[in-house]
PDB file of N, CA and C in Angstrom:
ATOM      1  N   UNK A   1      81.965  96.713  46.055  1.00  0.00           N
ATOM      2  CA  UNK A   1      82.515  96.888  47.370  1.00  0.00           C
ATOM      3  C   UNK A   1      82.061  98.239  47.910  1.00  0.00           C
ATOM      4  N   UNK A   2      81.455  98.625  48.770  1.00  0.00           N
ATOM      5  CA  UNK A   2      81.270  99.533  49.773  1.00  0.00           C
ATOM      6  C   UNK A   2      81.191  99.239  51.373  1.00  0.00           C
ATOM      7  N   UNK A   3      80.812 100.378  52.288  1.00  0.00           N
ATOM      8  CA  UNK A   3      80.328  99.949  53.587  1.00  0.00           C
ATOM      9  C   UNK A   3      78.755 100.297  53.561  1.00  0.00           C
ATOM     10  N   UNK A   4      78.150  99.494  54.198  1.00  0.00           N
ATOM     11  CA  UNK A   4      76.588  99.390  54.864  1.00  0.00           C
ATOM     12  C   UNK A   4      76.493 100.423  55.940  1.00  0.00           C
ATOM     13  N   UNK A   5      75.680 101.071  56.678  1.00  0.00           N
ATOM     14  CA  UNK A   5      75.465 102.113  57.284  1.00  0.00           C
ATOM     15  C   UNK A   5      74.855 101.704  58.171  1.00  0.00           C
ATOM     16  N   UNK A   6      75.295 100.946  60.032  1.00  0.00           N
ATOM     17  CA  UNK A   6      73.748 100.034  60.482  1.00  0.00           C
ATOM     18  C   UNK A   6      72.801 101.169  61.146  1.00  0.00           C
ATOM     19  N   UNK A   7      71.801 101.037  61.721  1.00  0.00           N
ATOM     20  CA  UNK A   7      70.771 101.875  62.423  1.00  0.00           C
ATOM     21  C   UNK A   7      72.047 102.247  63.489  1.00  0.00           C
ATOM     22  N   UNK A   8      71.530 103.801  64.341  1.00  0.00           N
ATOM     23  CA  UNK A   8      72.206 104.135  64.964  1.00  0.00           C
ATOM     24  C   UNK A   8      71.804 103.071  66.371  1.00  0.00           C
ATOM     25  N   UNK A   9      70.313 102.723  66.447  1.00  0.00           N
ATOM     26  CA  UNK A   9      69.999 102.390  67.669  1.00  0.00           C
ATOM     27  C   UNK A   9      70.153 100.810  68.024  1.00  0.00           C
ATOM     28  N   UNK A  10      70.098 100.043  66.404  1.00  0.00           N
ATOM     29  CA  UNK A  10      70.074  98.300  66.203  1.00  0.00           C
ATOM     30  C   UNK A  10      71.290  97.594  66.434  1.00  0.00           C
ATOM     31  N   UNK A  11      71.090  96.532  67.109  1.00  0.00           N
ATOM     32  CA  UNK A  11      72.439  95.705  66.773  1.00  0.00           C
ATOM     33  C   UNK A  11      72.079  94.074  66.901  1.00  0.00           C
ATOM     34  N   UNK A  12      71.382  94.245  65.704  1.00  0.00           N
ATOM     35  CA  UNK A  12      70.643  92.614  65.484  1.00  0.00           C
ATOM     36  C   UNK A  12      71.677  91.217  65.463  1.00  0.00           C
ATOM     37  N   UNK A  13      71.642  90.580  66.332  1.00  0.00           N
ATOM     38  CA  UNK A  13      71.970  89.251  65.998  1.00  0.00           C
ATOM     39  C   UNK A  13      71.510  88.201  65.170  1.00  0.00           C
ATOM     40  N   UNK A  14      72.593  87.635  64.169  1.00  0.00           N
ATOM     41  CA  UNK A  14      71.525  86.382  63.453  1.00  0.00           C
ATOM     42  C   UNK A  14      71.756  84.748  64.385  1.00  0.00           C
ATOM     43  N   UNK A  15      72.697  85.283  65.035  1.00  0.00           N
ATOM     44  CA  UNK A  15      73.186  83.755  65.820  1.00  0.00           C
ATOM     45  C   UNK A  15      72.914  83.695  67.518  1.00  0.00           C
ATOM     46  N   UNK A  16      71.983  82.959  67.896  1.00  0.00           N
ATOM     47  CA  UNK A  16      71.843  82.491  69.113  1.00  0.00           C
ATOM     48  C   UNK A  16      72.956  82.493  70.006  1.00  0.00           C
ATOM     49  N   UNK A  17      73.950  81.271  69.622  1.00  0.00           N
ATOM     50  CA  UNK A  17      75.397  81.192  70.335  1.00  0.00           C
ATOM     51  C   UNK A  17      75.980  82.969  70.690  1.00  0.00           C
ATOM     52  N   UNK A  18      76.042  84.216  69.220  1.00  0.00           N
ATOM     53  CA  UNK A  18      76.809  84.740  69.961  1.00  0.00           C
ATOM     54  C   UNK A  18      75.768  85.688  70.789  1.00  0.00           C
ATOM     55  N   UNK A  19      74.693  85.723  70.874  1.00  0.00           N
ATOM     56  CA  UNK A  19      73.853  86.691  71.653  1.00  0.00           C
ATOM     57  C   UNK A  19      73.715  85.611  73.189  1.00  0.00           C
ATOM     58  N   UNK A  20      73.885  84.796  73.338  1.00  0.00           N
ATOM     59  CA  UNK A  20      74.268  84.277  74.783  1.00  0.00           C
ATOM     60  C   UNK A  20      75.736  84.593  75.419  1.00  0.00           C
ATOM     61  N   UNK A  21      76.847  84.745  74.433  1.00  0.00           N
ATOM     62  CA  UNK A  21      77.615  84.593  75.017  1.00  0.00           C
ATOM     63  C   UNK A  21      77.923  85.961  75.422  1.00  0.00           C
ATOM     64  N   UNK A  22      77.545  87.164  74.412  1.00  0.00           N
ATOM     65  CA  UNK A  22      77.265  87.914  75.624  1.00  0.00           C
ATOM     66  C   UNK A  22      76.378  88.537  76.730  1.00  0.00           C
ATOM     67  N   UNK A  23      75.029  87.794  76.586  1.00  0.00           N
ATOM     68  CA  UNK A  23      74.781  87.742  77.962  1.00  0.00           C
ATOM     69  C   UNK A  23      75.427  87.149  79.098  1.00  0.00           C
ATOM     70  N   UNK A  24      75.807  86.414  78.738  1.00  0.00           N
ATOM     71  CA  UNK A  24      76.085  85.056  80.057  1.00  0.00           C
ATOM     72  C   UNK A  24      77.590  85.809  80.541  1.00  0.00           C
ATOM     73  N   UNK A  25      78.648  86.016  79.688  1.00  0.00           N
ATOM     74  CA  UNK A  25      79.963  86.613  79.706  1.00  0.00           C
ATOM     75  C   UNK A  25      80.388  88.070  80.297  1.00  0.00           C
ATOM     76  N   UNK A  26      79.252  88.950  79.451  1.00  0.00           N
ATOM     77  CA  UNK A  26      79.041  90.655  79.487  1.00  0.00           C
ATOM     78  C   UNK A  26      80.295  90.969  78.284  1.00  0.00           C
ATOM     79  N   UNK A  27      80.487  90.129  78.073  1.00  0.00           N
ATOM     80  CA  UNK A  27      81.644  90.476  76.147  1.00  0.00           C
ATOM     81  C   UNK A  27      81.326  89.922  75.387  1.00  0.00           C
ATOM     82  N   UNK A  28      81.328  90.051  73.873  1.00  0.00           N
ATOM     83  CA  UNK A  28      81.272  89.114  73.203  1.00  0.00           C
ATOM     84  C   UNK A  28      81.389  89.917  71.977  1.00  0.00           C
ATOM     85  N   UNK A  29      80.815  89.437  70.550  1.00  0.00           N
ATOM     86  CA  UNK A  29      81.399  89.714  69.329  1.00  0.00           C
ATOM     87  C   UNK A  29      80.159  88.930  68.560  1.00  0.00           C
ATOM     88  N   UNK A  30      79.749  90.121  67.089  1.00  0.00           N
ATOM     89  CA  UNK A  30      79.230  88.993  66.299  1.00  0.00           C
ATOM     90  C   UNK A  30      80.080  89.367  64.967  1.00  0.00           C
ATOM     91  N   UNK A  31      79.959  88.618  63.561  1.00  0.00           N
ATOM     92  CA  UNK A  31      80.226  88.788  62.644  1.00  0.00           C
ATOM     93  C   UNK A  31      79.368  88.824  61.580  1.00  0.00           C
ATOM     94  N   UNK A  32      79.082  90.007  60.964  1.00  0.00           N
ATOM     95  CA  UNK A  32      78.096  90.412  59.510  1.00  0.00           C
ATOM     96  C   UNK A  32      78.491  90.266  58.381  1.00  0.00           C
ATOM     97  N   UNK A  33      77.958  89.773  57.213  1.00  0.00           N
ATOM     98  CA  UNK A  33      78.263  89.922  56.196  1.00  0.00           C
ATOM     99  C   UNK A  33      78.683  90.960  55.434  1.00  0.00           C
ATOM    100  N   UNK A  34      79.620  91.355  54.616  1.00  0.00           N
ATOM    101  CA  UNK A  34      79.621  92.382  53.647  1.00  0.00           C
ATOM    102  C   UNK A  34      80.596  93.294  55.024  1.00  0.00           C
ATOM    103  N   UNK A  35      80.632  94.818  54.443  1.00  0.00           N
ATOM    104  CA  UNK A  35      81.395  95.946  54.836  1.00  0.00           C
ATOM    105  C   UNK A  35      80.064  96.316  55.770  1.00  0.00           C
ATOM    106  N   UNK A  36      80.607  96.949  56.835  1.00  0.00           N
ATOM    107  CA  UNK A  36      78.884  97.539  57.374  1.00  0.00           C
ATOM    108  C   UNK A  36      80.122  98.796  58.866  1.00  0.00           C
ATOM    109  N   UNK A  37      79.184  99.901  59.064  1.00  0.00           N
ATOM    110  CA  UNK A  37      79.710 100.981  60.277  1.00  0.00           C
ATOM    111  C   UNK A  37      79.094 100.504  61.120  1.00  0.00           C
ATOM    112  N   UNK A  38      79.582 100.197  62.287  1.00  0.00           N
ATOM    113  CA  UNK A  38      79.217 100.483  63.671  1.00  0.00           C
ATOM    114  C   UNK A  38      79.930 101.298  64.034  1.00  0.00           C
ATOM    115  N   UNK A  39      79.656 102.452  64.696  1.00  0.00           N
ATOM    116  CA  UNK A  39      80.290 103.784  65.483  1.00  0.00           C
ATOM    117  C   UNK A  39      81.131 102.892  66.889  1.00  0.00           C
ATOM    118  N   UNK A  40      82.204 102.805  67.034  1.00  0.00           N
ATOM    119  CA  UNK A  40      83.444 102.065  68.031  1.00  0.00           C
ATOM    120  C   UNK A  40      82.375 103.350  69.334  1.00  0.00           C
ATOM    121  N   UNK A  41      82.029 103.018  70.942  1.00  0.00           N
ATOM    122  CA  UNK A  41      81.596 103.681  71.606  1.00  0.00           C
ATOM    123  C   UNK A  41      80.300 104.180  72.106  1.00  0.00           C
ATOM    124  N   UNK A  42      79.703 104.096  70.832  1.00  0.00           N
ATOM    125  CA  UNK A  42      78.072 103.846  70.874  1.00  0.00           C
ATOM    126  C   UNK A  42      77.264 103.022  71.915  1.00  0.00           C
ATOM    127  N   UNK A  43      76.310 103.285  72.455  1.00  0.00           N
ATOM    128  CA  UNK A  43      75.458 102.278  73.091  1.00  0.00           C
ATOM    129  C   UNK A  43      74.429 102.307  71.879  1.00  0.00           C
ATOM    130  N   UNK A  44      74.190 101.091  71.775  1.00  0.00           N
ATOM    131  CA  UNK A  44      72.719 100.191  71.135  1.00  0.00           C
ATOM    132  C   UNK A  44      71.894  99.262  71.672  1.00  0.00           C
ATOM    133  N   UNK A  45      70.675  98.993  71.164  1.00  0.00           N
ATOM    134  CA  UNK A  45      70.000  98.326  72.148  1.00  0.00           C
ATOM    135  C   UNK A  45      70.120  96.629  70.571  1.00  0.00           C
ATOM    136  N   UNK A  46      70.684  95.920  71.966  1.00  0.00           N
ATOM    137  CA  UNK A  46      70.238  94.547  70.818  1.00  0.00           C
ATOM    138  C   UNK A  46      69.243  93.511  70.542  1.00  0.00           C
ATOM    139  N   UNK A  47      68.866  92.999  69.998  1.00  0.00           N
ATOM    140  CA  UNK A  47      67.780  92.135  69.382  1.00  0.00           C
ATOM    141  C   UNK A  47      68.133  91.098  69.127  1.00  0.00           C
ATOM    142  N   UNK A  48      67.443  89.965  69.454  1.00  0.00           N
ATOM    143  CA  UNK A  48      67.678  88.193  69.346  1.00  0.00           C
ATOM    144  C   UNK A  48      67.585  88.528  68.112  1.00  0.00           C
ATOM    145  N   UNK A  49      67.704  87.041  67.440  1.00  0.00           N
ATOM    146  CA  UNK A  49      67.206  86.981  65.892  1.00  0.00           C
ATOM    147  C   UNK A  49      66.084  87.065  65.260  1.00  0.00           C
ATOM    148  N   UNK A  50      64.893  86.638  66.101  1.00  0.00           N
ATOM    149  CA  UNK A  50      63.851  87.036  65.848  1.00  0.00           C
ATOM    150  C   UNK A  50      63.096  88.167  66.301  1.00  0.00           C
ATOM    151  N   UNK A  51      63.967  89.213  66.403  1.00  0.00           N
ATOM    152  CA  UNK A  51      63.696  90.735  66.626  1.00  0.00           C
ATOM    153  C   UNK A  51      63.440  91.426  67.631  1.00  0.00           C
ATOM    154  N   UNK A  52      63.309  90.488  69.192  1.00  0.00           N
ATOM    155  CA  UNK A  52      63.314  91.369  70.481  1.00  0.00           C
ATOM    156  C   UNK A  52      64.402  92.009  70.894  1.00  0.00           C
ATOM    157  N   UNK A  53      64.327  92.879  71.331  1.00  0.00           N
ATOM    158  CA  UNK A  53      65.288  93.756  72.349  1.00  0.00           C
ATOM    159  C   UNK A  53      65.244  93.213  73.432  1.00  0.00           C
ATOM    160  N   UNK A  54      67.015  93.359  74.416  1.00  0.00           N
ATOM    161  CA  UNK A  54      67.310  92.409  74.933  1.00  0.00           C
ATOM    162  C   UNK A  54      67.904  92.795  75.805  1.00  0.00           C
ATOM    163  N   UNK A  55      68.721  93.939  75.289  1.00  0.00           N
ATOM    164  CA  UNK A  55      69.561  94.637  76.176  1.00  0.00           C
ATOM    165  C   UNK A  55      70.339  95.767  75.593  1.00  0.00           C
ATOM    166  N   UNK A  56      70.782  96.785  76.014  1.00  0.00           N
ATOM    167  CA  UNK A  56      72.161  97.734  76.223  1.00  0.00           C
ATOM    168  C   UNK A  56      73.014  96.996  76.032  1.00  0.00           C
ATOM    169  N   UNK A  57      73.609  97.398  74.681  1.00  0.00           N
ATOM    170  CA  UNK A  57      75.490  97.161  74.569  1.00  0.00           C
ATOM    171  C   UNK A  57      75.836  98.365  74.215  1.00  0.00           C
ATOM    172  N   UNK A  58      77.263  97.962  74.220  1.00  0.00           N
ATOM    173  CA  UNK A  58      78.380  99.343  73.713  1.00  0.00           C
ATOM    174  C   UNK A  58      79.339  98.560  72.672  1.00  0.00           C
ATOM    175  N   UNK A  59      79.182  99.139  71.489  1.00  0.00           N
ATOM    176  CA  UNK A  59      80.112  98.870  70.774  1.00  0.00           C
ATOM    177  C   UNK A  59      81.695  99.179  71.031  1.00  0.00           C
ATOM    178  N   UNK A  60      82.968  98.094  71.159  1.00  0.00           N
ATOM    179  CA  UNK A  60      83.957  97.993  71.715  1.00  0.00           C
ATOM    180  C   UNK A  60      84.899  98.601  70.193  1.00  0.00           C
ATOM    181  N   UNK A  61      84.619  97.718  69.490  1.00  0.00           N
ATOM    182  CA  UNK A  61      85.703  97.662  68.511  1.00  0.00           C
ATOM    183  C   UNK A  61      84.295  97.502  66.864  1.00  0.00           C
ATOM    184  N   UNK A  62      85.044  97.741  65.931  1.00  0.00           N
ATOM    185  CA  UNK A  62      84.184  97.109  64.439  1.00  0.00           C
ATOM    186  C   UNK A  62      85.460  97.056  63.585  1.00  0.00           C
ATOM    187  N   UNK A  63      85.802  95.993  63.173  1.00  0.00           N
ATOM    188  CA  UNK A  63      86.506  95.409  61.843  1.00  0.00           C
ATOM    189  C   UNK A  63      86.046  95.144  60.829  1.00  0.00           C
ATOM    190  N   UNK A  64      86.026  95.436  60.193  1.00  0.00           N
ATOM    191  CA  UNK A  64      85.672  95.174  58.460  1.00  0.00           C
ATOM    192  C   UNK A  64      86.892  94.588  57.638  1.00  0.00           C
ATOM    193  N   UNK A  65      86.910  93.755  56.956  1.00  0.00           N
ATOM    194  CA  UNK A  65      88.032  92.733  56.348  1.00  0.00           C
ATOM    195  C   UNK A  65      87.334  92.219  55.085  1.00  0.00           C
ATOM    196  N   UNK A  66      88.410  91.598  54.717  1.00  0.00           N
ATOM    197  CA  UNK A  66      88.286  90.434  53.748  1.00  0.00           C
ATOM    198  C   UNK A  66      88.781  89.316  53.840  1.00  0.00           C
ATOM    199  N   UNK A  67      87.595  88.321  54.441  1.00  0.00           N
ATOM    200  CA  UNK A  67      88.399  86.787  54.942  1.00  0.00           C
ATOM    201  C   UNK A  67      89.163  85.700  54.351  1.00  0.00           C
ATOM    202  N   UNK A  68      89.580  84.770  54.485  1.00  0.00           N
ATOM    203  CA  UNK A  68      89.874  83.924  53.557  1.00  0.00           C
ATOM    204  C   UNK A  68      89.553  83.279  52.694  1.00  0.00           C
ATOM    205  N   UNK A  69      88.447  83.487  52.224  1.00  0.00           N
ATOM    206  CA  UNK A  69      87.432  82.874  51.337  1.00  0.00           C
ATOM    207  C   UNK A  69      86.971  84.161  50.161  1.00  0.00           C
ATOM    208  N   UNK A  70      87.496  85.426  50.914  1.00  0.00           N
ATOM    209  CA  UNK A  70      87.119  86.558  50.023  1.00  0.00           C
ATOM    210  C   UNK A  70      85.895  87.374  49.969  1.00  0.00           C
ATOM    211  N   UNK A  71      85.116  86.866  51.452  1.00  0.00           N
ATOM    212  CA  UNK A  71      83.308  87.711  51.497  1.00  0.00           C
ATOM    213  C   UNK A  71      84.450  88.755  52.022  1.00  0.00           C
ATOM    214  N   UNK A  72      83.606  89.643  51.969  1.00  0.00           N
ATOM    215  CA  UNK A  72      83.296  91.292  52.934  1.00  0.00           C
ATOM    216  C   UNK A  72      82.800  90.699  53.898  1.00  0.00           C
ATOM    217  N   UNK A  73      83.838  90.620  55.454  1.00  0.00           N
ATOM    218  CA  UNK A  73      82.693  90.747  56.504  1.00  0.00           C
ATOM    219  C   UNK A  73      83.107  91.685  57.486  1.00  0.00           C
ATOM    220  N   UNK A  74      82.428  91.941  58.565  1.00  0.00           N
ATOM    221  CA  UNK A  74      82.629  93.197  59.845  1.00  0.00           C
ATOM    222  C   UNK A  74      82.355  92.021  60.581  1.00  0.00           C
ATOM    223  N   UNK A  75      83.571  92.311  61.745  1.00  0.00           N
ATOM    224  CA  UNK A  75      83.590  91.683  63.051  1.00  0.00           C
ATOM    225  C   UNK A  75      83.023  92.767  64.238  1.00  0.00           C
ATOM    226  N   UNK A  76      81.791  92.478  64.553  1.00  0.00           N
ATOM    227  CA  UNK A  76      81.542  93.844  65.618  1.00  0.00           C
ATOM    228  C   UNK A  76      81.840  93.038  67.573  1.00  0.00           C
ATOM    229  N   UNK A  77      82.634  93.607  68.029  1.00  0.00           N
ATOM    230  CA  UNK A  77      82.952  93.404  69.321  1.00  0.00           C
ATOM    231  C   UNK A  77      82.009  94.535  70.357  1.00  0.00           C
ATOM    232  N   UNK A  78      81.390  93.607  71.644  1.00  0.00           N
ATOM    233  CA  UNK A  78      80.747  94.814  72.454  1.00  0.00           C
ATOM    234  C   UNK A  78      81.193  94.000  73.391  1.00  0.00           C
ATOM    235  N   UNK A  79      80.084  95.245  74.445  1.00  0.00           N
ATOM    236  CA  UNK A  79      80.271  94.659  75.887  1.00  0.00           C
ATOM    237  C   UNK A  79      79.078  94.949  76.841  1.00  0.00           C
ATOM    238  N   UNK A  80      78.215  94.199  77.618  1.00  0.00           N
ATOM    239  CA  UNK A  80      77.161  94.335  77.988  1.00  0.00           C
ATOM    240  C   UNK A  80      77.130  95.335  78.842  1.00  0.00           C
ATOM    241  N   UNK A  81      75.957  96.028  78.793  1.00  0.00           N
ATOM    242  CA  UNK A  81      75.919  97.743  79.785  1.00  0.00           C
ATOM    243  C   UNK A  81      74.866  96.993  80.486  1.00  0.00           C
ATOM    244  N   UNK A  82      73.584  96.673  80.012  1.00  0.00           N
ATOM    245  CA  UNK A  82      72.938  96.184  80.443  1.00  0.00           C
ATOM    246  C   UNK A  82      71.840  95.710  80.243  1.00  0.00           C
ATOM    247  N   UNK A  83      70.923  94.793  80.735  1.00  0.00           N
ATOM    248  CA  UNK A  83      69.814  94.018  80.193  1.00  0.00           C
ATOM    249  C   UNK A  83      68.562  94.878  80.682  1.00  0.00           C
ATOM    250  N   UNK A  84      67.620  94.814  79.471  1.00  0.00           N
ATOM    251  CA  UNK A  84      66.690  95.317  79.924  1.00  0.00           C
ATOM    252  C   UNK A  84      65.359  95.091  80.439  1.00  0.00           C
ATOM    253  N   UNK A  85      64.335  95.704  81.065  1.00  0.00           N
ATOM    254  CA  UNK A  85      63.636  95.080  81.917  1.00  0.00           C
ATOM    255  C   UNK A  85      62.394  94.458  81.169  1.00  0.00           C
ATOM    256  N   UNK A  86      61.514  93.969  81.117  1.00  0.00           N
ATOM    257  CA  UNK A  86      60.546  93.538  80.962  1.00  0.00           C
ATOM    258  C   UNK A  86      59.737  94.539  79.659  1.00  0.00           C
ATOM    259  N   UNK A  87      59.618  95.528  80.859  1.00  0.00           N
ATOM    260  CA  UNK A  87      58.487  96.521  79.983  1.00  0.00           C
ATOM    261  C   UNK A  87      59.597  97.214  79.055  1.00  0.00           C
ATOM    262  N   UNK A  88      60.712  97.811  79.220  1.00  0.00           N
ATOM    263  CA  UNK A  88      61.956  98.208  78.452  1.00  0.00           C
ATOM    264  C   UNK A  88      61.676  96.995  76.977  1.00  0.00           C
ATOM    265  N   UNK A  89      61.803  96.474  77.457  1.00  0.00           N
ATOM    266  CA  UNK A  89      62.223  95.098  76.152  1.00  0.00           C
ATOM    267  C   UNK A  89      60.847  95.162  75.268  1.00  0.00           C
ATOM    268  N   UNK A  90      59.536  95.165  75.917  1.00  0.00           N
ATOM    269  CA  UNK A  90      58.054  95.471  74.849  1.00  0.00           C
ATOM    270  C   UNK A  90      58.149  96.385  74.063  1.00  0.00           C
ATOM    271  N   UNK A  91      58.682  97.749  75.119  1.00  0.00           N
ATOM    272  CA  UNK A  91      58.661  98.716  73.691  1.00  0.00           C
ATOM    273  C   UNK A  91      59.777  99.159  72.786  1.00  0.00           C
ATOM    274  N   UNK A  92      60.701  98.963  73.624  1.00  0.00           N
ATOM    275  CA  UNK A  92      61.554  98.646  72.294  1.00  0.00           C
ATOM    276  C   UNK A  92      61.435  97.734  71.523  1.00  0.00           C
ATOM    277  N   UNK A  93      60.828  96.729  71.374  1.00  0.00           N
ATOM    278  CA  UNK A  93      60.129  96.014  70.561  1.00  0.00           C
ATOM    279  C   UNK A  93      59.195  96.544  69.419  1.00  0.00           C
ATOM    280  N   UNK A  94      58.491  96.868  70.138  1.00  0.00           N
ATOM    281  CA  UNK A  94      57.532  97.645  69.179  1.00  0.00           C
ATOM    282  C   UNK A  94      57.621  98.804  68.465  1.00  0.00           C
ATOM    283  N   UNK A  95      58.761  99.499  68.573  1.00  0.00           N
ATOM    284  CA  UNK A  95      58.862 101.060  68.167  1.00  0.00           C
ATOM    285  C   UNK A  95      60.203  99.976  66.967  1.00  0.00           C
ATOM    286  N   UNK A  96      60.448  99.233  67.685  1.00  0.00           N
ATOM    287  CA  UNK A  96      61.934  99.040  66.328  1.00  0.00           C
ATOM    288  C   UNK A  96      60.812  98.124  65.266  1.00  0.00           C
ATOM    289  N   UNK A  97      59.962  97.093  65.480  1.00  0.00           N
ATOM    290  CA  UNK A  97      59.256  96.689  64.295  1.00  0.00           C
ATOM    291  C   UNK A  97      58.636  97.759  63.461  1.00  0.00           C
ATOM    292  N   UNK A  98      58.056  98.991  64.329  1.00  0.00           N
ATOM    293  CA  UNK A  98      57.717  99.425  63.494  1.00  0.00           C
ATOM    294  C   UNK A  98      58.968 100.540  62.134  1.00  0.00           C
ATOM    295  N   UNK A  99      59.812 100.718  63.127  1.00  0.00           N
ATOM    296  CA  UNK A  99      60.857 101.466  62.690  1.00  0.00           C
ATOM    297  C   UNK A  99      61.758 100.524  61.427  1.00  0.00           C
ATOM    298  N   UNK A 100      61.929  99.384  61.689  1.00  0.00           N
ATOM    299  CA  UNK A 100      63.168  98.618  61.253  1.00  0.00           C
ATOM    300  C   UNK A 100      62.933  97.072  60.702  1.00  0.00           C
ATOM    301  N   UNK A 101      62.250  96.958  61.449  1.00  0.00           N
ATOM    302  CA  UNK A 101      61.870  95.397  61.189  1.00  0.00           C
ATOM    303  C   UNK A 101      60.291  95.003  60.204  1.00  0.00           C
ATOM    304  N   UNK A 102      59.594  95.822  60.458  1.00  0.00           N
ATOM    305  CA  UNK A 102      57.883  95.386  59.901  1.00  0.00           C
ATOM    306  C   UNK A 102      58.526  96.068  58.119  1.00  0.00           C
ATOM    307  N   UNK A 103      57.076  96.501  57.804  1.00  0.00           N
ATOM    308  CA  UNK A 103      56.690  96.399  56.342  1.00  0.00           C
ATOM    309  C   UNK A 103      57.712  97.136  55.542  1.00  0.00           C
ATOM    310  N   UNK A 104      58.607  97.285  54.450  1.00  0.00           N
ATOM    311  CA  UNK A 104      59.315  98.551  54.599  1.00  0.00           C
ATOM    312  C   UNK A 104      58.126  98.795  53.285  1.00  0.00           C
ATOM    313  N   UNK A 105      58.381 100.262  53.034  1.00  0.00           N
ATOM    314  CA  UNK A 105      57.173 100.649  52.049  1.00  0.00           C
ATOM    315  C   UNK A 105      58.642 101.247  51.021  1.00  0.00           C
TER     316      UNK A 105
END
C-alpha cells in the first residue's frame, strides 16, 4: 500500500465515456487504480487515451479509498477551464510523448 505521485502537468484518461463527459458537461470525474496524488486546485492539461491533449482542467476534489472489492482506487473530480486549440493540442502532444508517454529509458 502506498500513494502514486501523478505528473504535475498529466491527467490521462483510460475511458472515453468519462473524457466526454467532461467535455460535453464542463464536470466530470475519472477513477484510477491503486492510491495516486492529484494536487485538489491544480490546472492540468488532459489526454484522451491514446495520448492527445485535449484540454485545461482543474482538479476539483481527489479521493483515494478502498472499494468494495478491496483495490486501492483514487476518484479524481475536475472541471473544464478549457479546450485547447488546434496548434495548443500538437504540442502538447509532442513535448508530453516525449516527456511521459514515448520510450522510458
Amino acid at each position: 500500500m502506498g500513494f502514486q505521485t501523478e505528473f504535475n502537468s498529466v491527467c490521462k484518461f483510460k475511458s472515453e465515456q468519462e473524457l466526454y463527459e467532461l467535455l460535453e458537461y464542463g464536470r466530470g470525474k475519472m477513477v484510477k487504480k491503486q492510491f495516486r496524488v492529484f494536487p485538489t486546485g491544480q490546472k492540468v492539461i488532459a489526454y484522451t487515451p491514446d495520448n492527445q491533449a485535449v484540454a485545461i482542467v482543474r482538479i476539483v476534489a481527489s479521493i483515494a479509498e478502498i472499494n468494495f472489492q478491496g483495490e486501492e482506487v483514487t476518484q479524481v473530480e475536475m472541471e473544464l477551464v478549457r479546450r485547447l486549440t488546434e496548434e495548443e493540442a500538437r504540442v502538447q502532444t509532442a513535448l508530453a510523448h516525449e516527456m511521459f508517454f514515448g520510450e522510458q529509458s
